[in-house]
C-alpha atoms as a PDB file:
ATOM      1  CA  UNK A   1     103.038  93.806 105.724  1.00  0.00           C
ATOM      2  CA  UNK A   2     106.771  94.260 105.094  1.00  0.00           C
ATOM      3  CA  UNK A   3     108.487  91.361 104.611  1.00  0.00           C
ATOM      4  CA  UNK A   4     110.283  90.514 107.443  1.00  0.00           C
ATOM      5  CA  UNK A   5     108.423  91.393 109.895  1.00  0.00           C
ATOM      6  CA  UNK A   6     106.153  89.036 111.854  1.00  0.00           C
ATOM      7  CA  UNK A   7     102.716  89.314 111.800  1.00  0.00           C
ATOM      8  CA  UNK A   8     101.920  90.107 115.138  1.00  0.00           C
ATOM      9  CA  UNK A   9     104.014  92.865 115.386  1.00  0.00           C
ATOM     10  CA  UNK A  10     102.800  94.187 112.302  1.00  0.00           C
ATOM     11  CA  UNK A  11      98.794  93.424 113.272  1.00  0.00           C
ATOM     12  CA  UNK A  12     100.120  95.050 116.900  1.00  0.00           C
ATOM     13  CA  UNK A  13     101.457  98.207 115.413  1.00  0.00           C
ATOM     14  CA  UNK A  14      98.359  98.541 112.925  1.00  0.00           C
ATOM     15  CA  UNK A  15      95.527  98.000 115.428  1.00  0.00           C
ATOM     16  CA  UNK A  16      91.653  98.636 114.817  1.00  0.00           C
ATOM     17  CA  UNK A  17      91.085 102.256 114.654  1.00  0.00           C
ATOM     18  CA  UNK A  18      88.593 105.575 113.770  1.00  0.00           C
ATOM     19  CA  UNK A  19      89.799 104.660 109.866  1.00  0.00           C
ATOM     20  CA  UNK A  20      88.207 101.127 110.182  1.00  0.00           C
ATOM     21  CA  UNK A  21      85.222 102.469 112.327  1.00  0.00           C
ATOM     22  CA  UNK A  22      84.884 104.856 109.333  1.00  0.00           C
ATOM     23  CA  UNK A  23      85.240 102.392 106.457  1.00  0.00           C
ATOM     24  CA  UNK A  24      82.892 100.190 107.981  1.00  0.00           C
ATOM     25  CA  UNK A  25      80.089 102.425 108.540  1.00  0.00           C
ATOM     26  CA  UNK A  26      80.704 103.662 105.192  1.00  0.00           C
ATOM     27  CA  UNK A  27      79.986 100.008 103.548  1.00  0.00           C
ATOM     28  CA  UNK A  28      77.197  99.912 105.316  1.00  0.00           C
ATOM     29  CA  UNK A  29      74.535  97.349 106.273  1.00  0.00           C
ATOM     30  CA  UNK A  30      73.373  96.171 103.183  1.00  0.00           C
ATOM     31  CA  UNK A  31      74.770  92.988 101.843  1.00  0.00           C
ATOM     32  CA  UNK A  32      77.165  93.868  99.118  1.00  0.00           C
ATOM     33  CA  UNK A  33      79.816  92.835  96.697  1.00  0.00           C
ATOM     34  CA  UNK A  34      83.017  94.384  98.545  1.00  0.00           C
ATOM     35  CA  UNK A  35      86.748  95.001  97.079  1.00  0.00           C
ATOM     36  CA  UNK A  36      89.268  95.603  99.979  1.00  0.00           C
ATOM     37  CA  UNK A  37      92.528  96.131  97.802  1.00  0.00           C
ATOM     38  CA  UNK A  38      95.840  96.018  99.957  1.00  0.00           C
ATOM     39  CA  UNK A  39      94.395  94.387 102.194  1.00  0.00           C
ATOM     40  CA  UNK A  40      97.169  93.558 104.777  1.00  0.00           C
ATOM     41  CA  UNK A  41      96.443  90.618 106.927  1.00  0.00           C
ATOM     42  CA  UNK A  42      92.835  91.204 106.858  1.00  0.00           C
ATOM     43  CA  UNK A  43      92.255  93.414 109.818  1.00  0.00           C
ATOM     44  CA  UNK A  44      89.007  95.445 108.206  1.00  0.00           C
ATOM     45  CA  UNK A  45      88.692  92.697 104.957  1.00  0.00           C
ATOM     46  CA  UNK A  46      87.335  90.045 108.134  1.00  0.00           C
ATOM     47  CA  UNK A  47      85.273  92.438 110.076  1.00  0.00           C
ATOM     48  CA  UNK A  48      83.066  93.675 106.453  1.00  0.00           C
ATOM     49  CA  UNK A  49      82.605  89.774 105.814  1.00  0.00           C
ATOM     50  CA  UNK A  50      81.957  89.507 109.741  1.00  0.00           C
ATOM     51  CA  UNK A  51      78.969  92.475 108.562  1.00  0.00           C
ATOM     52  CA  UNK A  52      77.366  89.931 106.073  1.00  0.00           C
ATOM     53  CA  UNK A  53      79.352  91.117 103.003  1.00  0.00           C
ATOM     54  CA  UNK A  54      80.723  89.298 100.395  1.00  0.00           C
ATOM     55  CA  UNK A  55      84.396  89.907 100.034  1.00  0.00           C
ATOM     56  CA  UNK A  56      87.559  89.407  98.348  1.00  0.00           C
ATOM     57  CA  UNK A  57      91.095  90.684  99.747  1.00  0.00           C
ATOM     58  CA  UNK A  58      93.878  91.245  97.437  1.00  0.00           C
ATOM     59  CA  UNK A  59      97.272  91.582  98.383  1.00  0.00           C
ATOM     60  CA  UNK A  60     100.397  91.187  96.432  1.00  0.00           C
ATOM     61  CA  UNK A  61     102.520  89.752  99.382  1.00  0.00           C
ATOM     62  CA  UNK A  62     101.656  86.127 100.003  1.00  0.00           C
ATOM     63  CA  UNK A  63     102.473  86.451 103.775  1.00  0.00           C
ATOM     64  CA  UNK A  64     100.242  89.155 104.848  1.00  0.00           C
ATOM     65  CA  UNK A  65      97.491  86.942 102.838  1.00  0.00           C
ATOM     66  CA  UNK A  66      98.776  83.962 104.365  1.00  0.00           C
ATOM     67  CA  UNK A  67      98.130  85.338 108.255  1.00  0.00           C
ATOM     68  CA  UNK A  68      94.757  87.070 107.281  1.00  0.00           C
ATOM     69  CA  UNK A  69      93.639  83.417 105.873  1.00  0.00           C
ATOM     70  CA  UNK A  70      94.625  81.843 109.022  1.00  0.00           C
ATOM     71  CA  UNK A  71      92.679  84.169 111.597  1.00  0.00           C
ATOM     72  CA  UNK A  72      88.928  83.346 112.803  1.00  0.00           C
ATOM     73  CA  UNK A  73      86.831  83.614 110.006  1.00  0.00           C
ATOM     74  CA  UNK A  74      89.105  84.059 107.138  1.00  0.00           C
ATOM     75  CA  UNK A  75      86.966  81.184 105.577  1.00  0.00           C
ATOM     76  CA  UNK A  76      84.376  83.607 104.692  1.00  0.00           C
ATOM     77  CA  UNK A  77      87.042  85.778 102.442  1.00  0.00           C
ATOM     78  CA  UNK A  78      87.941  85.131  98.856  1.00  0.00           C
ATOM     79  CA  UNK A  79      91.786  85.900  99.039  1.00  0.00           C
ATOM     80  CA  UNK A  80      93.228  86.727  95.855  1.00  0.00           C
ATOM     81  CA  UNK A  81      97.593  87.652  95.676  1.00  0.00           C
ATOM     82  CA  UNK A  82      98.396  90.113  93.204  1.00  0.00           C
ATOM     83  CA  UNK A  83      97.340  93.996  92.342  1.00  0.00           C
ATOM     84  CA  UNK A  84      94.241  95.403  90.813  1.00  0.00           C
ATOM     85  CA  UNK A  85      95.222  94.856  87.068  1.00  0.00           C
ATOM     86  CA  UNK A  86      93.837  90.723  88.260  1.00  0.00           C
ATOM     87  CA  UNK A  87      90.602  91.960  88.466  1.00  0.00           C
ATOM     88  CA  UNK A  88      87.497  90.741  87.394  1.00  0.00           C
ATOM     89  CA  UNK A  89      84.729  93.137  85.308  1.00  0.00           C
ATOM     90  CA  UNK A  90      82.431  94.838  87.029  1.00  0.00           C
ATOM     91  CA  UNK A  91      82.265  92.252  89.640  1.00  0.00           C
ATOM     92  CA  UNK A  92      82.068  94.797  93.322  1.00  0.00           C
ATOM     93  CA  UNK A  93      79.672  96.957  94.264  1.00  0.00           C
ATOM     94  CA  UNK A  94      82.218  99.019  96.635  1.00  0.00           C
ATOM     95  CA  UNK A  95      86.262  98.786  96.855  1.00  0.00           C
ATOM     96  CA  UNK A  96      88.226 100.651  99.464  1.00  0.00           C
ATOM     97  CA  UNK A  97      91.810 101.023  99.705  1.00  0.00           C
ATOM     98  CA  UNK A  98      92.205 101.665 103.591  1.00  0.00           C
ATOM     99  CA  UNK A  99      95.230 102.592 105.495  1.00  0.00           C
ATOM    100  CA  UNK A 100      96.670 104.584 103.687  1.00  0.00           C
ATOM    101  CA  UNK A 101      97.732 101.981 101.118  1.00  0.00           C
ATOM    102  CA  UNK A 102      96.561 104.248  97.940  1.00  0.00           C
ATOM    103  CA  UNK A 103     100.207 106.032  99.107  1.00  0.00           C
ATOM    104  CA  UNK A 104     101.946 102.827  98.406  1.00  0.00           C
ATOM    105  CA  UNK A 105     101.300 103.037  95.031  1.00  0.00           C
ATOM    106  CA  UNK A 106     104.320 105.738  94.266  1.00  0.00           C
ATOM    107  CA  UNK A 107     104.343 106.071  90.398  1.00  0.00           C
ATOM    108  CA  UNK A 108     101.906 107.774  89.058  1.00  0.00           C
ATOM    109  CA  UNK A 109     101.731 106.084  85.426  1.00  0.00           C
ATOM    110  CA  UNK A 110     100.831 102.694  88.219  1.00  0.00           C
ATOM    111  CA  UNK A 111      98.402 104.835  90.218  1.00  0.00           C
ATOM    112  CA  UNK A 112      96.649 106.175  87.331  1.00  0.00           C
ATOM    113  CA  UNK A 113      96.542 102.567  86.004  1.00  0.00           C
ATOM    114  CA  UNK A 114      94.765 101.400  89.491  1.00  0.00           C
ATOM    115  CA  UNK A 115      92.348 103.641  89.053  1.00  0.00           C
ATOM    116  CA  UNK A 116      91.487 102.438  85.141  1.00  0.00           C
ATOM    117  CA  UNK A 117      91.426  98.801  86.974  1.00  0.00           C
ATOM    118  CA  UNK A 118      89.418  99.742  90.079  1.00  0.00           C
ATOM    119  CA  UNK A 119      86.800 101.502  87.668  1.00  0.00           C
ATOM    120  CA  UNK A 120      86.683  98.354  85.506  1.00  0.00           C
ATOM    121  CA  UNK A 121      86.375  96.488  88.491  1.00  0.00           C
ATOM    122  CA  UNK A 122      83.500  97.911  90.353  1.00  0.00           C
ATOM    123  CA  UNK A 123      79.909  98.082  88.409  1.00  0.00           C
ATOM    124  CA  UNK A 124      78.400 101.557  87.452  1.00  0.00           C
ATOM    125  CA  UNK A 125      77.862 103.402  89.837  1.00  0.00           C
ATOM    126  CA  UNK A 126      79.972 101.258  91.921  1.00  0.00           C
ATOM    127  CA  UNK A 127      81.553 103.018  95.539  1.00  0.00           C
ATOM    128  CA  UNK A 128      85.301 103.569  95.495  1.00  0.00           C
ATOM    129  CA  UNK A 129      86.951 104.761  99.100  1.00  0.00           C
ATOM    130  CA  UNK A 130      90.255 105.469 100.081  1.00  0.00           C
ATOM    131  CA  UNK A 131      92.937 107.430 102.569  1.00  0.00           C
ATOM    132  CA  UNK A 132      95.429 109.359 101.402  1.00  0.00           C
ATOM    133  CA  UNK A 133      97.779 111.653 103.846  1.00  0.00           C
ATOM    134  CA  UNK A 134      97.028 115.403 103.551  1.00  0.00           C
ATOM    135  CA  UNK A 135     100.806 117.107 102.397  1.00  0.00           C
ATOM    136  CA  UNK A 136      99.482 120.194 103.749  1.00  0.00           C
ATOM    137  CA  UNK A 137      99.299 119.133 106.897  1.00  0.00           C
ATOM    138  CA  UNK A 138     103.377 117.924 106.904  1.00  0.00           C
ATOM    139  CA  UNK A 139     102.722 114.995 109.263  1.00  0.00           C
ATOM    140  CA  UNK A 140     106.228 113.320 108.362  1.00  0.00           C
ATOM    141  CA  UNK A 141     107.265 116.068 110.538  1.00  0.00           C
ATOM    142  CA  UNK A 142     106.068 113.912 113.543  1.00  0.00           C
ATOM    143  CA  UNK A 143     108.247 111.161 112.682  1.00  0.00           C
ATOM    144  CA  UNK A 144     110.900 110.867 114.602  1.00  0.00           C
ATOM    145  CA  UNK A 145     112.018 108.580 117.968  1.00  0.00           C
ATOM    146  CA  UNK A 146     109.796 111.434 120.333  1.00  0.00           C
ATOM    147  CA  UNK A 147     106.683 111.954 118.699  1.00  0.00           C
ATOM    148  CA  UNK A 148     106.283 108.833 117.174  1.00  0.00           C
ATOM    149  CA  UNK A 149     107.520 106.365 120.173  1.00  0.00           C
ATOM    150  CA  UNK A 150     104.552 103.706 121.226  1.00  0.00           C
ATOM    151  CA  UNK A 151     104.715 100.226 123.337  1.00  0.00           C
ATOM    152  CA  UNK A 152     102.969  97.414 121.647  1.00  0.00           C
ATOM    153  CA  UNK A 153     101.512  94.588 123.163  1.00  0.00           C
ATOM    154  CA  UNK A 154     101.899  90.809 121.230  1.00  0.00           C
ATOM    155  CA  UNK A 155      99.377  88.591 122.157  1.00  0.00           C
ATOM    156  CA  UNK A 156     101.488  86.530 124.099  1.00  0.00           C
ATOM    157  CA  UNK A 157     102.121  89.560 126.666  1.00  0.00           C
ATOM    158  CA  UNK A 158     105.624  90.319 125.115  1.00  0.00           C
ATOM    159  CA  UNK A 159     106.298  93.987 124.555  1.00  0.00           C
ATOM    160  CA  UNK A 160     107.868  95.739 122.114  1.00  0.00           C
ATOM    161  CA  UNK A 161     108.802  99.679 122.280  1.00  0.00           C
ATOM    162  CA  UNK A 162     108.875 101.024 118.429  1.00  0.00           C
ATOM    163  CA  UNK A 163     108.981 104.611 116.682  1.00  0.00           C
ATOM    164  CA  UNK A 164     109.452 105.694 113.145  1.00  0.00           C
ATOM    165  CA  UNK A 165     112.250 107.658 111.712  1.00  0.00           C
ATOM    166  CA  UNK A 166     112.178 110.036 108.392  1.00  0.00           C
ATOM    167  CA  UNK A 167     114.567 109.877 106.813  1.00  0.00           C
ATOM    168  CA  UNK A 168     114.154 111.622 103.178  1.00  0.00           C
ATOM    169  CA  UNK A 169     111.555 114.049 102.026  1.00  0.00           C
ATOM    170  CA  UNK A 170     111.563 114.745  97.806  1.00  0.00           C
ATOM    171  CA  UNK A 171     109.549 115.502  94.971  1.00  0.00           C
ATOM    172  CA  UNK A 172     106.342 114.579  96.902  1.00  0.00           C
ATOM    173  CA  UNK A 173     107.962 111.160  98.298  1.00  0.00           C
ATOM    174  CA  UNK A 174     108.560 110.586 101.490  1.00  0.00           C
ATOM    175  CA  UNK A 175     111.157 108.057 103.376  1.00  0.00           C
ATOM    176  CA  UNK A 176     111.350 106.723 106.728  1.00  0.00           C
ATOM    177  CA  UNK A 177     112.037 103.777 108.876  1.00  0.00           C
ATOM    178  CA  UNK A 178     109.995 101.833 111.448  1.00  0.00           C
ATOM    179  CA  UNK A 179     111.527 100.527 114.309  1.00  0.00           C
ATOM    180  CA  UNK A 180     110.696  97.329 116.718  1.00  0.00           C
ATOM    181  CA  UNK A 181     113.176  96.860 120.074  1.00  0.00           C
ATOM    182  CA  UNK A 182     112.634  93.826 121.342  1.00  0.00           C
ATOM    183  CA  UNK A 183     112.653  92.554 124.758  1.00  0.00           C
ATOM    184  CA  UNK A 184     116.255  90.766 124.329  1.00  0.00           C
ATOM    185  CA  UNK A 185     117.510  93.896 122.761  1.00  0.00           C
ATOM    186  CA  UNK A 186     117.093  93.020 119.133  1.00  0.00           C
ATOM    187  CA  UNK A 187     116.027  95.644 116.690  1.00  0.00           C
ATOM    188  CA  UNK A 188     113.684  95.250 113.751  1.00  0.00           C
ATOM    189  CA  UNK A 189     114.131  97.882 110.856  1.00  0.00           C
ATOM    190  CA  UNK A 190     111.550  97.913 108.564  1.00  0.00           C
ATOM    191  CA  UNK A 191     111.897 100.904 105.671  1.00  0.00           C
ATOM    192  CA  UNK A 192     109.199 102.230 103.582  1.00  0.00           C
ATOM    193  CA  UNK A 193     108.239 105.343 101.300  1.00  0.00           C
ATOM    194  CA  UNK A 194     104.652 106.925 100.606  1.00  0.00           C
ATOM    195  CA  UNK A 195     103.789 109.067  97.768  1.00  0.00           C
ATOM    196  CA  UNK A 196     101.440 112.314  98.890  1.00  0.00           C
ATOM    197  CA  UNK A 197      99.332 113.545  96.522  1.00  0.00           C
ATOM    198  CA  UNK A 198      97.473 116.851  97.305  1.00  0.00           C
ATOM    199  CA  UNK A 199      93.968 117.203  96.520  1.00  0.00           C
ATOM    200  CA  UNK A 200      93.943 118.292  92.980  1.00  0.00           C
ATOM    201  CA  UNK A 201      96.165 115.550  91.900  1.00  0.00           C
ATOM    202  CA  UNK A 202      93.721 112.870  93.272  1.00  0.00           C
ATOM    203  CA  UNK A 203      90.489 114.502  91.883  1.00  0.00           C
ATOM    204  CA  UNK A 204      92.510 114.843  88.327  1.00  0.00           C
ATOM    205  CA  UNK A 205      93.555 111.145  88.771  1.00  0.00           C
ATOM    206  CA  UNK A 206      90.504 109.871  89.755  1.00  0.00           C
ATOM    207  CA  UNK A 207      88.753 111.935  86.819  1.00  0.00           C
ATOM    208  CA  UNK A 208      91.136 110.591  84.167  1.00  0.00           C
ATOM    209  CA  UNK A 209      89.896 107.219  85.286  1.00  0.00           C
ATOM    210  CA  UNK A 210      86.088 107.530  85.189  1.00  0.00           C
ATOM    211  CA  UNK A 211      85.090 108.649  88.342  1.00  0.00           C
ATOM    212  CA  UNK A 212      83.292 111.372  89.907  1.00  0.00           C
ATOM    213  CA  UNK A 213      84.097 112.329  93.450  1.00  0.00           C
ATOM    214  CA  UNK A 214      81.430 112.600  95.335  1.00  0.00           C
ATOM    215  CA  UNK A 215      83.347 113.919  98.582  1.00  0.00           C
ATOM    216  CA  UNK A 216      86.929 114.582 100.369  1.00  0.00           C
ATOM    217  CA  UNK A 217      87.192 114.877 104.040  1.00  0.00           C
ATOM    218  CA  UNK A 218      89.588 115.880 105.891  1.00  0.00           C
ATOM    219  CA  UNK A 219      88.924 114.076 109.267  1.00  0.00           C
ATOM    220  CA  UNK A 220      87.501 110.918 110.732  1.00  0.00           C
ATOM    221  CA  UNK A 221      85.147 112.609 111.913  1.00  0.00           C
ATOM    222  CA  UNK A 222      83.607 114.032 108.664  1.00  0.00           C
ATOM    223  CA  UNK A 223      85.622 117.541 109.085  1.00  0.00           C
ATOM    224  CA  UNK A 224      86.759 119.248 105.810  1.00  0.00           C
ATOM    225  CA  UNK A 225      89.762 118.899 104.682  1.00  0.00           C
ATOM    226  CA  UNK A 226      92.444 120.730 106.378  1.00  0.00           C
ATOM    227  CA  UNK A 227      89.433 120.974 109.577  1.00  0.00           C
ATOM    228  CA  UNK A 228      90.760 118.118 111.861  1.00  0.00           C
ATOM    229  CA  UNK A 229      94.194 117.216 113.404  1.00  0.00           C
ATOM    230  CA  UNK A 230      93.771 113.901 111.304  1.00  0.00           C
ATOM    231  CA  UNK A 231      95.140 115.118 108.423  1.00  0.00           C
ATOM    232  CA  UNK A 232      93.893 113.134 106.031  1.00  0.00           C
ATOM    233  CA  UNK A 233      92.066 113.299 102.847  1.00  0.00           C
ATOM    234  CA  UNK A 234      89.740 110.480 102.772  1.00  0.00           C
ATOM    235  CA  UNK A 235      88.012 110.768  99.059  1.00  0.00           C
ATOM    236  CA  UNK A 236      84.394 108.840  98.434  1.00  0.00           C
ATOM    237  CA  UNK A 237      84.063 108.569  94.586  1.00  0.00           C
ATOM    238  CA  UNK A 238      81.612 106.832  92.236  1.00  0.00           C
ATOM    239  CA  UNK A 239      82.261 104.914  89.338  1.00  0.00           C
ATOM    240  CA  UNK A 240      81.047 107.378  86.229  1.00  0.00           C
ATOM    241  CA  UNK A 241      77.717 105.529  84.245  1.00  0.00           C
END
């Protein structure tokens, strides 16, 4: 959550959807040690533990851990501030990065690092899954005050009209600002930028590291990559044994 920006507006403009239906299936039934890493304020993190997992959220900005700790049922979460390099050994039997938050992570000397901590982190064999935007399918090119304009709803009934602007696309880096009008005509501006990786560059990352990919998916609805309007690449590796 950016800092800055209240939490329900953030939890409004990053509501349950298809990616958390996904994530959760993926987990899966079975009771299991579970890593959500960037975990926000806890919008999939409480609905695993919800599931009958056992999990820990880490996040490295005290006020996104600070709401998700707050909400109904954030009792049953071990939230932990900080980045994957605070990691316990082989302690998870999954981790997911959801999101998009794996984009977050722009340098790659710090991704590849993530990687050597996630695979430390998660027993062998252990599940890693995460979402990274497809660059092929150039979906910055959507961001601007037309295509990206959407009315949020707070819980309190207030509504808030908000759309994202790019604003500088380099060297696989992309720019942009989100913004939040507010009923008394106030303006939030909330800027970001998100590294895209193509496919290659993830499989050779996540090789490097000690995992074998298992799968990457181009769709929410299991399509191959570059098959759905999604856009995504939405890898399911394994920790190497």
């Amino acid at each position: 959550m950016p800092v800055g920006l209240p939490a329900a507006l953030y939890d409004a403009d990053n509501a349950w959807g298809r990616d958390d239906d996904f994530f959760l299936r993926l987990v899966g039934r079975a009771p299991a040690r579970v890593l959500d890493l960037g975990c926000g304020t806890g919008r999939l993190t409480l609905a695993l533990a919800a599931a009958g997992h056992r999990v820990t959220g880490v996040d490295p900005e005290p006020g996104s851990l600070a709401a998700a700790r707050a909400k109904p049922g954030g009792d049953r979460v071990t939230w932990l501030p900080g980045t994957a390099a605070g990691l316990p050994d082989a302690a998870y039997d999954v981790a997911v990065l959801t999101s998009h938050v794996a984009q977050e992570i722009r340098d790659d000397g710090a991704w590849a690092a993530t990687l050597h901590h996630l695979r430390r982190a998660l027993v062998d064999g252990g599940r890693l899954a995460f979402d990274s935007r497809d660059p092929a399918a150039r979906r910055w090119e959507r961001w601007n005050p037309t295509d990206s304009l959407r009315r949020l709803t707070l819980p309190d009934g207030t509504t808030v009209d908000a759309w994202t602007e790019l604003t500088a696309v380099r060297d696989g880096l992309v720019s942009f600002r989100h913004h939040y009008l507010l009923p008394d005509g106030a303006e939030l501006r909330t800027p970001g930028t998100l590294r895209f990786r193509t496919e290659t560059e993830l499989r050779t990352a996540l090789a490097g590291a000690g995992f074998t990919v298992e799968r990457v998916l181009g769709g929410w609805a299991g399509e191959p990559v570059g098959g759905s309007d999604d856009g995504e690449l939405i890898v399911l590796a394994r920790a190497a044994r």
